[in-house]
Protein backbone atom coordinates (compact mmCIF):
# COMPACT_ATOMS: atom_id res chain seq x y z
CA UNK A 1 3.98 -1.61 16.53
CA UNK A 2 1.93 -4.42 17.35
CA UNK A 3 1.40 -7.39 15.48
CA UNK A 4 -2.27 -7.32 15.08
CA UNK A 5 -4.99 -4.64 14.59
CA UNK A 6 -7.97 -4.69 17.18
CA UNK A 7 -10.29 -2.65 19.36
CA UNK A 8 -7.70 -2.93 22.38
CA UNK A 9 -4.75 -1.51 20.35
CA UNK A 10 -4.98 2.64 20.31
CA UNK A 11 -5.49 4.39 17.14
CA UNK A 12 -2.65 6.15 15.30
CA UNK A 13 -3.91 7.31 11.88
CA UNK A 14 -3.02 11.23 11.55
CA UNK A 15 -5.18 11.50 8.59
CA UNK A 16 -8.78 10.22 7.91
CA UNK A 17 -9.14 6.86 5.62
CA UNK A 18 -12.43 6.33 3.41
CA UNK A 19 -14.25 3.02 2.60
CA UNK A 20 -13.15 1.82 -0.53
CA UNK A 21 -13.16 -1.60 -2.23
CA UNK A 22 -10.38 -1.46 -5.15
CA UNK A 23 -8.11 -3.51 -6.29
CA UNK A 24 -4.38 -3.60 -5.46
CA UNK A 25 -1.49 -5.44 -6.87
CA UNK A 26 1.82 -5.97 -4.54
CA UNK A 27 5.27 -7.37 -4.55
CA UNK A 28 7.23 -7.88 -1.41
CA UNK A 29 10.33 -5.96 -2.13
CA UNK A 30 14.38 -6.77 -0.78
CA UNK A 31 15.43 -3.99 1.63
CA UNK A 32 18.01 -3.46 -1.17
CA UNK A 33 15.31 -2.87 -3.58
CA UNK A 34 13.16 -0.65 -1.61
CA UNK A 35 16.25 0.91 -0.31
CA UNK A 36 17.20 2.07 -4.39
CA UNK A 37 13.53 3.36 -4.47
CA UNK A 38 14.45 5.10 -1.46
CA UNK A 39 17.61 6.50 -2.98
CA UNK A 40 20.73 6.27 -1.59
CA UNK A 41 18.89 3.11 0.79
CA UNK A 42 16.63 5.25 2.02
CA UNK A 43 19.58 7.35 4.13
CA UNK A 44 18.71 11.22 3.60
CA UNK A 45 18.28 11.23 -0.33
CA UNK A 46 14.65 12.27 -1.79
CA UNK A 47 12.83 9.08 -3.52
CA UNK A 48 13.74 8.54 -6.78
CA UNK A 49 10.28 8.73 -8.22
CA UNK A 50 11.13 8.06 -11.39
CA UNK A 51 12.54 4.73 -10.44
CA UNK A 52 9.86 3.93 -8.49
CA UNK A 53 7.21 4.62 -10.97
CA UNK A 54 9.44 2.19 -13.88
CA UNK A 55 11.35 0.29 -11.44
CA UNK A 56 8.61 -2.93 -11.97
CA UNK A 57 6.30 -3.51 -14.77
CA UNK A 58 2.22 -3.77 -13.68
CA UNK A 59 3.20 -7.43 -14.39
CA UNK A 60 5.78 -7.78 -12.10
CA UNK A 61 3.32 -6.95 -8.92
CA UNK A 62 2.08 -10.61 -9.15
CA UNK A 63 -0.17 -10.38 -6.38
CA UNK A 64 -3.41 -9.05 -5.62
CA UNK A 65 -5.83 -8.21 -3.13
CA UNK A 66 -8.32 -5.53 -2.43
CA UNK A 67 -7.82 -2.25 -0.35
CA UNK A 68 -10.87 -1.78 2.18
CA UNK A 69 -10.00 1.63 2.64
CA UNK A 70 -7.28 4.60 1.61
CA UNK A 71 -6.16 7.77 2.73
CA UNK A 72 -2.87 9.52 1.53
CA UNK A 73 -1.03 8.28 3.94
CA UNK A 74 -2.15 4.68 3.37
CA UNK A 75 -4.50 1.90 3.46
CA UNK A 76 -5.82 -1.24 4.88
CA UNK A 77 -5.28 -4.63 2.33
CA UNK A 78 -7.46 -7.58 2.86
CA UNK A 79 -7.09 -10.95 1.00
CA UNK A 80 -4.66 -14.03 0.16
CA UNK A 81 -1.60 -11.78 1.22
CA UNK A 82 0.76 -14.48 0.08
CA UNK A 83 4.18 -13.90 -2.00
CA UNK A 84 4.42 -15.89 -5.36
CA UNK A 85 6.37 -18.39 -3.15
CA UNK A 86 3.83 -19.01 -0.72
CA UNK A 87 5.28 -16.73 2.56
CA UNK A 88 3.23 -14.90 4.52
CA UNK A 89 2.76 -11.48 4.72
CA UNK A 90 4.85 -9.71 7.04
CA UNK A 91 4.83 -6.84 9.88
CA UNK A 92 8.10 -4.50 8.38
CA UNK A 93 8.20 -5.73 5.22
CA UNK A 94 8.06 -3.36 2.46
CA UNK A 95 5.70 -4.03 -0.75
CA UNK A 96 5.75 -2.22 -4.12
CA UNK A 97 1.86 -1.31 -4.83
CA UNK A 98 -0.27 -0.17 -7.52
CA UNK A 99 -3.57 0.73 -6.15
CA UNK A 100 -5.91 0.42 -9.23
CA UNK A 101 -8.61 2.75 -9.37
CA UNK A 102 -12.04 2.29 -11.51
CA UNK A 103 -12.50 4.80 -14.35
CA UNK A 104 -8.63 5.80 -13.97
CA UNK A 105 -5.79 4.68 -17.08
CA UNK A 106 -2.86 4.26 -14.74
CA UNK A 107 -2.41 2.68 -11.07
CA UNK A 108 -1.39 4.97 -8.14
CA UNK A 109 2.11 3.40 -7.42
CA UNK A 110 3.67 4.15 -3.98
CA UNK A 111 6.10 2.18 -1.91
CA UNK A 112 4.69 1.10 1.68
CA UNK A 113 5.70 -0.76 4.72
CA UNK A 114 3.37 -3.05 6.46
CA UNK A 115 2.79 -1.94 9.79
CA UNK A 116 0.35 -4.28 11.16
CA UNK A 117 -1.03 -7.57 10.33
CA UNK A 118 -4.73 -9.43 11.07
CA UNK A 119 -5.26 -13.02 10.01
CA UNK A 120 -8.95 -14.04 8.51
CA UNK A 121 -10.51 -17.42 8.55
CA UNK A 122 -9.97 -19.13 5.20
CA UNK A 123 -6.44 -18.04 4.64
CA UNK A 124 -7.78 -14.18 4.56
CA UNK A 125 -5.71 -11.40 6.22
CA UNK A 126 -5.60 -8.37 6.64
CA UNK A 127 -2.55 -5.62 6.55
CA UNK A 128 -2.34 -2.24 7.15
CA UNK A 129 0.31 -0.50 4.90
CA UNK A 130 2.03 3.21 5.48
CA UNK A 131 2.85 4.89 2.58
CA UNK A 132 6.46 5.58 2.62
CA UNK A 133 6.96 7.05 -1.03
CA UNK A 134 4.06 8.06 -3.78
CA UNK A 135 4.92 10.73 -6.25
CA UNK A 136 3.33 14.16 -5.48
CA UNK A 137 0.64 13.35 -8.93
CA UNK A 138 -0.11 9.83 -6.82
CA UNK A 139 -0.60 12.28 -3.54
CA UNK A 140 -3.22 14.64 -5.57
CA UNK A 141 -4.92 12.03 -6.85
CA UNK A 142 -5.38 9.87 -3.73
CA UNK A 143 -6.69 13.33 -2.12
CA UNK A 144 -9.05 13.67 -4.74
CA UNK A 145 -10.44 10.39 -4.55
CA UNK A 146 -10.77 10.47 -0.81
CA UNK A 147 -12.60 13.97 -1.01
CA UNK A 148 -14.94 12.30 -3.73
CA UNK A 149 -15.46 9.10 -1.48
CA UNK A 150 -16.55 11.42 1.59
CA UNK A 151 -18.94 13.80 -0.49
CA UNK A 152 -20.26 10.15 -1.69
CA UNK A 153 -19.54 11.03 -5.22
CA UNK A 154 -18.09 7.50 -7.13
């Protein structure tokens, strides 16, 4: 996919995203890492849901930003998308996310790749993330929340 998200690149979502503005915290994840997620690297095996739901604590996703919009199959990140060590956000790189939602006790926690990449002025970006692994709880209650968001109920 391409690098960057504009009006000349062609749309690909398959499912409709909804305006949101919630916060997110991420950590750029090893392919070995994501790979155990993954289970057995990601080669045939189903995710291993319970490791990705304990595999980090809510501390160890240092980072934040804000999610501009969500659907189940994933959603668009906007701010200082930086790792703890200062490198950039990258296209392919997979991130460990809890998507935190207002009024909710726990995070939604899924596993995504980034698949496309926007710089901002004032050390801004943007990403788009696909949502390679959320447990099937995570999946209902992203669903709910976008029906919710496009009946304009909060």
């Amino acid at each position: 996919m391409s690098g960057t998200q504009g009006q000349d690149r062609p749309e690909r979502r398959i499912v409709e995203r909804v305006a949101m503005d919630v916060d997110v915290r991420w950590r750029h994840l090893t392919r070995t890492q994501a790979g155990n997620l993954l289970g057995d690297g990601g080669q045939g095996k189903e995710t291993d849901y319970a490791a990705l739901a304990g595999s980090f604590s809510q501390a160890d996703l240092d980072r934040t930003a804000k999610a501009q919009n969500l659907s189940i199959k994933g959603l668009k990140l906007v701010g200082e998308l930086r790792t703890a060590d200062g490198a950039k956000l990258e296209e392919g790189w997979q991130v460990l996310v809890d998507v935190l939602i207002p009024g909710q006790a726990l995070p939604i926690r899924a596993l995504a790749v980034v698949v496309w990449l926007t710089p901002l002025p004032q050390e801004q970006a943007e990403a788009g993330l696909f949502f390679e692994a959320v447990n099937k709880e995570g999946l209902e209650r992203l669903g709910a929340i976008q029906a919710r968001a496009k009946r304009g109920a909060p």
